[in-house]
C-alpha atoms as a PDB file:
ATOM      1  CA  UNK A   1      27.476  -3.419  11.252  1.00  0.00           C
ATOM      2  CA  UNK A   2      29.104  -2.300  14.444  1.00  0.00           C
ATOM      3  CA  UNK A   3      28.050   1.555  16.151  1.00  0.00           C
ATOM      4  CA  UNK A   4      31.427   3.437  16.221  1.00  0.00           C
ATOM      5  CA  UNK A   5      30.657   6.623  18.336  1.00  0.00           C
ATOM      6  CA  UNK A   6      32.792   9.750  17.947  1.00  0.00           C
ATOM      7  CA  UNK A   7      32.651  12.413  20.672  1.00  0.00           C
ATOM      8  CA  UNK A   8      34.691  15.333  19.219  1.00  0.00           C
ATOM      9  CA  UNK A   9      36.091  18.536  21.004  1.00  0.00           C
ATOM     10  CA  UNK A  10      37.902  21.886  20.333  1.00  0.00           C
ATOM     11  CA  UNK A  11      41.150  19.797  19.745  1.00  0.00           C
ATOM     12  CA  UNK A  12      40.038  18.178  16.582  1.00  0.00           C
ATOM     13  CA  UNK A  13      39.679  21.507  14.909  1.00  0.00           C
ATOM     14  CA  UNK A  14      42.318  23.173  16.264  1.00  0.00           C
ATOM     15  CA  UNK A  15      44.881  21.432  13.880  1.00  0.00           C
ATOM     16  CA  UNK A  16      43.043  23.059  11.280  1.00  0.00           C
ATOM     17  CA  UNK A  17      44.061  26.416  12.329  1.00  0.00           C
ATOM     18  CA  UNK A  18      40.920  26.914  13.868  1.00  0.00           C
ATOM     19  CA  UNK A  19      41.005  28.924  17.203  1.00  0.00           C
ATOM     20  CA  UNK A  20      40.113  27.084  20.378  1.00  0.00           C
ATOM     21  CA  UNK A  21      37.106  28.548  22.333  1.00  0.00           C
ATOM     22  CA  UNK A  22      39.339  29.587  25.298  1.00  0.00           C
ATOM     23  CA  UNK A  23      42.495  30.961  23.226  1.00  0.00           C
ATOM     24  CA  UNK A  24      44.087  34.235  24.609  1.00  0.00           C
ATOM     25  CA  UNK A  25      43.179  33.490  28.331  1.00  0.00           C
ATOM     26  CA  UNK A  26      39.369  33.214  26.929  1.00  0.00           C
ATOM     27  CA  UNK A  27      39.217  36.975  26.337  1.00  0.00           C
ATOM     28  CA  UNK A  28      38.270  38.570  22.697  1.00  0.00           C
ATOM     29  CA  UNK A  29      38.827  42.112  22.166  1.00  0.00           C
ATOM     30  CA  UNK A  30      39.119  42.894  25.680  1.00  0.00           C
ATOM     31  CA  UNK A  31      35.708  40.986  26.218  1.00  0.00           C
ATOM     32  CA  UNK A  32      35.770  38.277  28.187  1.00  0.00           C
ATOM     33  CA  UNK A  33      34.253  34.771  26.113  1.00  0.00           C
ATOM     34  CA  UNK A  34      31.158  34.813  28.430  1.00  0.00           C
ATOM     35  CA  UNK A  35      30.377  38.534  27.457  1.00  0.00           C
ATOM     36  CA  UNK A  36      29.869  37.345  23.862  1.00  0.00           C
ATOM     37  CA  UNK A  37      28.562  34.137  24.403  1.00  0.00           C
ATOM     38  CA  UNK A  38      25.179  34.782  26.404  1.00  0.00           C
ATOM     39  CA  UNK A  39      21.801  35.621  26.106  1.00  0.00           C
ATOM     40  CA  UNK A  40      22.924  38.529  28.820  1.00  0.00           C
ATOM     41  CA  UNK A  41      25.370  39.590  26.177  1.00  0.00           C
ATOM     42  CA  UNK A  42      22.909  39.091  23.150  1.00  0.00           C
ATOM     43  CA  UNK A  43      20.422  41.916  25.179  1.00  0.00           C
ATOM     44  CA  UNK A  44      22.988  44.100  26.239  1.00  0.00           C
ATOM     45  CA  UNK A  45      25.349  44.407  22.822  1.00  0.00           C
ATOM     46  CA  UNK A  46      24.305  42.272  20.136  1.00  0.00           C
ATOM     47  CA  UNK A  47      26.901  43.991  17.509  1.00  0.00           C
ATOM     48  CA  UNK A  48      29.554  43.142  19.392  1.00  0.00           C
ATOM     49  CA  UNK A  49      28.113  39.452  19.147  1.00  0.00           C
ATOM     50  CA  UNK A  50      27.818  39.488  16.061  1.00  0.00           C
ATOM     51  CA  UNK A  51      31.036  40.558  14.843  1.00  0.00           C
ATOM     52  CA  UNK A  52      32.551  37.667  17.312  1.00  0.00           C
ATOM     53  CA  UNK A  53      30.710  35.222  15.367  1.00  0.00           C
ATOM     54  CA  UNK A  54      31.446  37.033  12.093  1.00  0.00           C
ATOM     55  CA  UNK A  55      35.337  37.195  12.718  1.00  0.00           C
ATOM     56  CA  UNK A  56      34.684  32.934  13.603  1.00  0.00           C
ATOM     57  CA  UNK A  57      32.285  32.312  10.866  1.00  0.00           C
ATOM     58  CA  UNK A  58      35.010  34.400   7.786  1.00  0.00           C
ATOM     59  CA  UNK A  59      37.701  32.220   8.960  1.00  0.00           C
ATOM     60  CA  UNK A  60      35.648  29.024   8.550  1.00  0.00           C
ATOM     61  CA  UNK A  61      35.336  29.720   5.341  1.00  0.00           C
ATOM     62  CA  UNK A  62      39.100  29.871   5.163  1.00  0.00           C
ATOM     63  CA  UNK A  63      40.484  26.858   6.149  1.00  0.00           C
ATOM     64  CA  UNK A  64      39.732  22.991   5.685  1.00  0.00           C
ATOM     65  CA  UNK A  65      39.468  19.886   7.134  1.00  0.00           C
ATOM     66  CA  UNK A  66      42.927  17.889   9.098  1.00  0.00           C
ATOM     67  CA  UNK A  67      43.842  14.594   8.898  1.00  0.00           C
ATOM     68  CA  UNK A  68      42.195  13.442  11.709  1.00  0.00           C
ATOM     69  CA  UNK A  69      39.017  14.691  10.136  1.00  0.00           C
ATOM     70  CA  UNK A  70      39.572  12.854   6.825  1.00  0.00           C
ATOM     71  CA  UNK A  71      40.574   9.359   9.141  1.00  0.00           C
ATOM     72  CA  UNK A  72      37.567   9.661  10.420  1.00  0.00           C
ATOM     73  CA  UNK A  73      35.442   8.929   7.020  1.00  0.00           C
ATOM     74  CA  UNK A  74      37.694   6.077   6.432  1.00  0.00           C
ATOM     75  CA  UNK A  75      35.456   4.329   9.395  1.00  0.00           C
ATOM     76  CA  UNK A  76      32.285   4.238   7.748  1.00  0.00           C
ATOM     77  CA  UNK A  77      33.859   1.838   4.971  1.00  0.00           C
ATOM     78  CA  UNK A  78      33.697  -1.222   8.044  1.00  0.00           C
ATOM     79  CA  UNK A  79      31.247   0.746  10.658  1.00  0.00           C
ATOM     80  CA  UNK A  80      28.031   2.997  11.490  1.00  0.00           C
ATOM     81  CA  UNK A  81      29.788   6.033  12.636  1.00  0.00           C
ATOM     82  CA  UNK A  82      27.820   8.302  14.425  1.00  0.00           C
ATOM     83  CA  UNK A  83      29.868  11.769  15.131  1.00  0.00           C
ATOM     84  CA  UNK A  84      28.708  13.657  18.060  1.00  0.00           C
ATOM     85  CA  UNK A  85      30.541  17.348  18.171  1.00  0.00           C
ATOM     86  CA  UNK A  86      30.766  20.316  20.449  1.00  0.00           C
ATOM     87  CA  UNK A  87      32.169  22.176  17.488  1.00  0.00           C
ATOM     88  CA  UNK A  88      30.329  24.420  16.065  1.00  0.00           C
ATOM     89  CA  UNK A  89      32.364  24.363  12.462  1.00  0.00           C
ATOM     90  CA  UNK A  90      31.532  21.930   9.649  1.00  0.00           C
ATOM     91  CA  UNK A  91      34.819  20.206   8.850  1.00  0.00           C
ATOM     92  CA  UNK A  92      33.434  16.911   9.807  1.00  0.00           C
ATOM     93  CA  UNK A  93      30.834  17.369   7.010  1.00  0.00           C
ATOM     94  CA  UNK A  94      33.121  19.288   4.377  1.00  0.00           C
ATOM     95  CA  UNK A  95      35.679  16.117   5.181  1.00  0.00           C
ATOM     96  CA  UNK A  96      32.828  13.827   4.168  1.00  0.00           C
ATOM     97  CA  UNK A  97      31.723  11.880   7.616  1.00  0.00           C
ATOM     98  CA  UNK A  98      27.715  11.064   6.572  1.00  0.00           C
ATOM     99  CA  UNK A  99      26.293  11.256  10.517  1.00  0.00           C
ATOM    100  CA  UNK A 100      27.062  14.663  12.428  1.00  0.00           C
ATOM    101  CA  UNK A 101      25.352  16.054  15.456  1.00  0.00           C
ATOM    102  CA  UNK A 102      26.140  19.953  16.678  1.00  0.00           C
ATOM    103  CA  UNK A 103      25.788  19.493  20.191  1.00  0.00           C
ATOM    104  CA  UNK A 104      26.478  23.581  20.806  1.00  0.00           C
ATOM    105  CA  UNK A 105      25.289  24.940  17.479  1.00  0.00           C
ATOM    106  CA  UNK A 106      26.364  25.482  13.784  1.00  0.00           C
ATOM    107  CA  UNK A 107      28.365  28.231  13.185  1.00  0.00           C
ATOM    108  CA  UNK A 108      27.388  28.624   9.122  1.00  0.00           C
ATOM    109  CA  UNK A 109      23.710  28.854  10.188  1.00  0.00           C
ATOM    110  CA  UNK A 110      21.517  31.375  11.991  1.00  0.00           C
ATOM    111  CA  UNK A 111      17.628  31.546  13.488  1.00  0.00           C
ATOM    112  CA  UNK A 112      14.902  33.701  14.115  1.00  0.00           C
ATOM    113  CA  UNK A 113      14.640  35.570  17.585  1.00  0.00           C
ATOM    114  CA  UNK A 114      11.534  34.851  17.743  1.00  0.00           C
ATOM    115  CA  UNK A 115      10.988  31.226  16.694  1.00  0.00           C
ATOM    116  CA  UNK A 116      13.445  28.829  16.995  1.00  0.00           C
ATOM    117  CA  UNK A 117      12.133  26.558  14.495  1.00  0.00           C
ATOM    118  CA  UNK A 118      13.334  28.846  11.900  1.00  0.00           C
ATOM    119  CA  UNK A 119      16.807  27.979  10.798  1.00  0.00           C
ATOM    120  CA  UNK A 120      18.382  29.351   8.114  1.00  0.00           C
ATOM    121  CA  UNK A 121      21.900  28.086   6.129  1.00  0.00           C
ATOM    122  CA  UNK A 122      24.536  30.919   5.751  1.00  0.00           C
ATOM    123  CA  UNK A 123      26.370  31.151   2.320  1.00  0.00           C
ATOM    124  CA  UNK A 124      28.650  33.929   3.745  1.00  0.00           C
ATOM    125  CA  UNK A 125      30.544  35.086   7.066  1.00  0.00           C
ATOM    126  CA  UNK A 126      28.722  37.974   8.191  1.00  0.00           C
ATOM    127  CA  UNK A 127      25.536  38.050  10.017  1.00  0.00           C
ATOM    128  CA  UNK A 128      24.287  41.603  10.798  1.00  0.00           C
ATOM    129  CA  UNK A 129      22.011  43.818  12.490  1.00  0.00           C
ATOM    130  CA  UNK A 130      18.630  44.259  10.310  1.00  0.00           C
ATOM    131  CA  UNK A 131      19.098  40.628   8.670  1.00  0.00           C
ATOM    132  CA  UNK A 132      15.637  39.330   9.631  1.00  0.00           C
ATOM    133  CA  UNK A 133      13.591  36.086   9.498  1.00  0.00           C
ATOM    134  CA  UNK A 134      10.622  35.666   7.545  1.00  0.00           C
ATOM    135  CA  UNK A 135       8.479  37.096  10.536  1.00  0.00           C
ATOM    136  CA  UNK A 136      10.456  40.200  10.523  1.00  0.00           C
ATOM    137  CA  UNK A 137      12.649  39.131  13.526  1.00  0.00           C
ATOM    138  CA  UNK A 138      16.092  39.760  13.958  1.00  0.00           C
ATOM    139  CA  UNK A 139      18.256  36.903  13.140  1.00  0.00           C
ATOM    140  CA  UNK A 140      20.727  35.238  15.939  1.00  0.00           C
ATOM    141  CA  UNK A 141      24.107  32.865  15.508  1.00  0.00           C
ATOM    142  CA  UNK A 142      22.404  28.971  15.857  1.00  0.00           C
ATOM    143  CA  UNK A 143      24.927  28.505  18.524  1.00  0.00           C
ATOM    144  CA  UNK A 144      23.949  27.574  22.546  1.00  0.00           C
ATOM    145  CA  UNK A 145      25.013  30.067  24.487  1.00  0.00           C
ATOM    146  CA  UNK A 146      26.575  29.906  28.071  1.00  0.00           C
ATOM    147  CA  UNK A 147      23.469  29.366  30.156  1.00  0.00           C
ATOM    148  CA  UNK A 148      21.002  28.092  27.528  1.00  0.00           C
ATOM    149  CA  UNK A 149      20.014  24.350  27.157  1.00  0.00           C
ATOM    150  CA  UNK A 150      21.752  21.953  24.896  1.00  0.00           C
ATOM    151  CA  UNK A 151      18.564  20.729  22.937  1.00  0.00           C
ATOM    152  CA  UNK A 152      20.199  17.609  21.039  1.00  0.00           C
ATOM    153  CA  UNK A 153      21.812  16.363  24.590  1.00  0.00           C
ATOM    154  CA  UNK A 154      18.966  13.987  25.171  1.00  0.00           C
ATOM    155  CA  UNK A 155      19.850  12.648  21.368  1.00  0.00           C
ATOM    156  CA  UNK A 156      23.312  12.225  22.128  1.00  0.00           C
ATOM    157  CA  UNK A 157      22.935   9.873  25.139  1.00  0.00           C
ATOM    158  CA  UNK A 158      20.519   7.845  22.827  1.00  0.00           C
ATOM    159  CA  UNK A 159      23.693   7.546  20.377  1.00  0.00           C
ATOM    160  CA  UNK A 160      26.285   7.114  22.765  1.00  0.00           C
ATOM    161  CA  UNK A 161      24.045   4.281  24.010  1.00  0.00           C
ATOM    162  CA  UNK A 162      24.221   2.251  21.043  1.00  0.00           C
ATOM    163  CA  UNK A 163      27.894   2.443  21.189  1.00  0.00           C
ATOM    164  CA  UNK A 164      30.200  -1.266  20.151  1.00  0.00           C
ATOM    165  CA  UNK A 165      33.146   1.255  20.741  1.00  0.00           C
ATOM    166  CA  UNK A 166      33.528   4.969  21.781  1.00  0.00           C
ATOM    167  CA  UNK A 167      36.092   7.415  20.364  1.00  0.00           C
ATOM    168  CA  UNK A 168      36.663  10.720  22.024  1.00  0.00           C
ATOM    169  CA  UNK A 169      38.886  13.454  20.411  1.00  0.00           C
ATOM    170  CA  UNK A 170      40.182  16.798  21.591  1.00  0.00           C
ATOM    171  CA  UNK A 171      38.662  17.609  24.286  1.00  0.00           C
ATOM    172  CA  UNK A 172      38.950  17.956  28.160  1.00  0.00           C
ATOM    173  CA  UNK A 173      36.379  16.632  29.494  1.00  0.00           C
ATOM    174  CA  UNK A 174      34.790  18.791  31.565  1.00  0.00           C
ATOM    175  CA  UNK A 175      32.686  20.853  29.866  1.00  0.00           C
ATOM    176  CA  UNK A 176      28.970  19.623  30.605  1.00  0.00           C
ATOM    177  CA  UNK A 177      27.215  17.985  29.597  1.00  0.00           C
ATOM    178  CA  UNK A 178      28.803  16.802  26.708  1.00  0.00           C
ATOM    179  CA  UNK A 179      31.781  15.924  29.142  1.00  0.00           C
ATOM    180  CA  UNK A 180      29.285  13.014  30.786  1.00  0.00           C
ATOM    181  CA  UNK A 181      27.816  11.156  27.568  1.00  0.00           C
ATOM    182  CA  UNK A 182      30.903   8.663  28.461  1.00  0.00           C
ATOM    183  CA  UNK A 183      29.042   7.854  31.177  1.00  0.00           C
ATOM    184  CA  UNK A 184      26.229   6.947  29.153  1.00  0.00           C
ATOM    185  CA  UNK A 185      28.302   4.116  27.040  1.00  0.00           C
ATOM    186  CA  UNK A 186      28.151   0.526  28.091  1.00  0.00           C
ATOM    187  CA  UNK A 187      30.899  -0.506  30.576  1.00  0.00           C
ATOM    188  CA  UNK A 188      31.632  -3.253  28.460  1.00  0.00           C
ATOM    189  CA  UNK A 189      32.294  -1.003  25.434  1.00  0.00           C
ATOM    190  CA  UNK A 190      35.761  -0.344  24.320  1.00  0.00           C
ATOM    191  CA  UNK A 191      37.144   3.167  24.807  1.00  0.00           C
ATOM    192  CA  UNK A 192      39.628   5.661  23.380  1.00  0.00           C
ATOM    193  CA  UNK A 193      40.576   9.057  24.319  1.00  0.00           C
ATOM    194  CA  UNK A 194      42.250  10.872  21.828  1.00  0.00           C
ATOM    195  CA  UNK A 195      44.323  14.367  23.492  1.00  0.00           C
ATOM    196  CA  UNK A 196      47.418  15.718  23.802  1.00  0.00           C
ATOM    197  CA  UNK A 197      46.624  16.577  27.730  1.00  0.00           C
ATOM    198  CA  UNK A 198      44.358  13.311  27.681  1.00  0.00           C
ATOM    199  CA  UNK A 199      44.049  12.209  31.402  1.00  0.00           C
ATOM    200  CA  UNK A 200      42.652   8.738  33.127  1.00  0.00           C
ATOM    201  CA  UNK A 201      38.709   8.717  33.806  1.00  0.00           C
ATOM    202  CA  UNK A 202      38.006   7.644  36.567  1.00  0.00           C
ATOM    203  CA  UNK A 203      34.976   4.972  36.580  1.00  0.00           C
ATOM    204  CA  UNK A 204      35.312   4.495  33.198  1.00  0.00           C
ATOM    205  CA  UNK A 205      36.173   1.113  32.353  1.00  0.00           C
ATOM    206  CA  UNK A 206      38.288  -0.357  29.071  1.00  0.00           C
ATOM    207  CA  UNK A 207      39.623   3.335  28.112  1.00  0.00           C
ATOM    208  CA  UNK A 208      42.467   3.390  26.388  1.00  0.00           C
ATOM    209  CA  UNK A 209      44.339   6.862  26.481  1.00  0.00           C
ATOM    210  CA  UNK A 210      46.650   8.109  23.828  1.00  0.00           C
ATOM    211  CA  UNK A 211      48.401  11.654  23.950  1.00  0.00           C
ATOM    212  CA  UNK A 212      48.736  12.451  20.524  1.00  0.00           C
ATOM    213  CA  UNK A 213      47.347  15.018  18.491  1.00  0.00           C
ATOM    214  CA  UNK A 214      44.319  13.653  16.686  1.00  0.00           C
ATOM    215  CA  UNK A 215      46.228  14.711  13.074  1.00  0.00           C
ATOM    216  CA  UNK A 216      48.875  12.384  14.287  1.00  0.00           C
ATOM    217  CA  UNK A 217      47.611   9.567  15.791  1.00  0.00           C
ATOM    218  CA  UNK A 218      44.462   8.892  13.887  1.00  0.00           C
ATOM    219  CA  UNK A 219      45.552   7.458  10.780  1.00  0.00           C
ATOM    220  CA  UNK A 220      46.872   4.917  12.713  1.00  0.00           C
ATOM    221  CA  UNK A 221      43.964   4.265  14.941  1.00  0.00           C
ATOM    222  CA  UNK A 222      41.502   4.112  12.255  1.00  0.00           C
ATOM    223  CA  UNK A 223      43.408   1.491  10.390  1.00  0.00           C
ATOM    224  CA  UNK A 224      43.698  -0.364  14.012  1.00  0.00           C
ATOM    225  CA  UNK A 225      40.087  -0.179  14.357  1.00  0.00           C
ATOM    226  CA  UNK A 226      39.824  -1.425  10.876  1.00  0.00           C
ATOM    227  CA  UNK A 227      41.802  -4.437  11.443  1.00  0.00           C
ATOM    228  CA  UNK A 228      40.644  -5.044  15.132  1.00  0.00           C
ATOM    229  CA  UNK A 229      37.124  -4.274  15.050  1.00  0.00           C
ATOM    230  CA  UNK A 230      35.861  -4.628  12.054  1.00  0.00           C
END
């Protein structure tokens, strides 16, 4: 069975009613998205990051997956799809794709301050101040934060290795490191890029481009890909 990688961005959500990471000129309240996205931010006002991820996290809970999310789990009928996502949502999962990785984090889970190991699922929006791990410690959003390391990255280049074809969706490209796992894909490898504002990459060979929405357009890839590839 053939690897079908998925690299999925902001975009793919988005269609879901889902606000993109950067929406109102990247500023929230009056706070610029770097003031709540930080460990800086996290020591100097950790309310206020909480009740960003709160105000994400209750309307999660309120909307569902898009087309392009349900296309998606059409794939695995013919292929070993392997999802790779900078979103932090779960609408790949709730849409019923088997093989997710959060690059940047989970939104509907939190973890200890004090040991990362200890991750804990939310069954509700909001995350507050004296909600505690087992060791007593105040309890973060399981997101990585501007300036922290993206612990799975080393996982995703594995994956993106094992590509037979490479599907990227909704995002710009240029948000690193998960803008450089294309690099990581065999030259030989076919290649879509899935965006309204999609653009050529340079150095990246057999890339097809298509400036659709991913709601749009991927109904009709997937049944493509079922017919070409499979």
């Amino acid at each position: 069975m053939k690897c079908l990688v998925v690299l999925t961005g902001a975009g793919m959500s988005a269609e879901s009613g889902i606000r993109t990471f950067r929406d109102s000129n990247g500023l929230w309240n009056n706070y610029r998205i770097e003031e709540v996205a930080s460990p800086e931010a996290w020591e100097k006002h950790p309310e206020v990051v909480l009740e960003f991820y709160n105000q994400r996290r209750k309307q999660l809970f309120e909307v569902e997956p898009n087309a392009g999310h349900r296309a998606l789990v059409r794939l695995e009928e013919k292929f070993d799809v392997q999802i790779i996502t900078q979103n932090v949502d779960d609408l790949h999962e709730r849409a019923g794709s088997s093989h997710v990785l959060h690059l940047h984090g989970e939104l509907k889970k939190a973890r200890s301050t004090v040991d990362p190991d200890l991750v804990y699922e939310l069954d509700h929006w909001e995350l507050k101040m004296g909600d505690t791990c087992e060791k007593g410690s105040q309890l973060r959003p399981h997101i990585v934060w501007f300036g922290e390391p993206v612990p799975l990255f080393d996982q995703a280049v594995q994956i993106a290795k094992t590509a037979d074809i490479f599907l990227v969706i909704g995002t710009s490209l240029v948000v690193y490191p998960a803008a450089g796992l294309i690099r990581y894909v065999e030259r030989d490898v076919p290649k879509f890029y899935v965006d309204p504002q999609a653009f050529p990459v340079h150095g990246v060979p057999k890339l097809e481009v298509i400036r659709e929405k991913a709601g749009k357009v991927l109904p009709k890839l997937v049944e493509k890909m079922l017919n070409r590839f499979a």
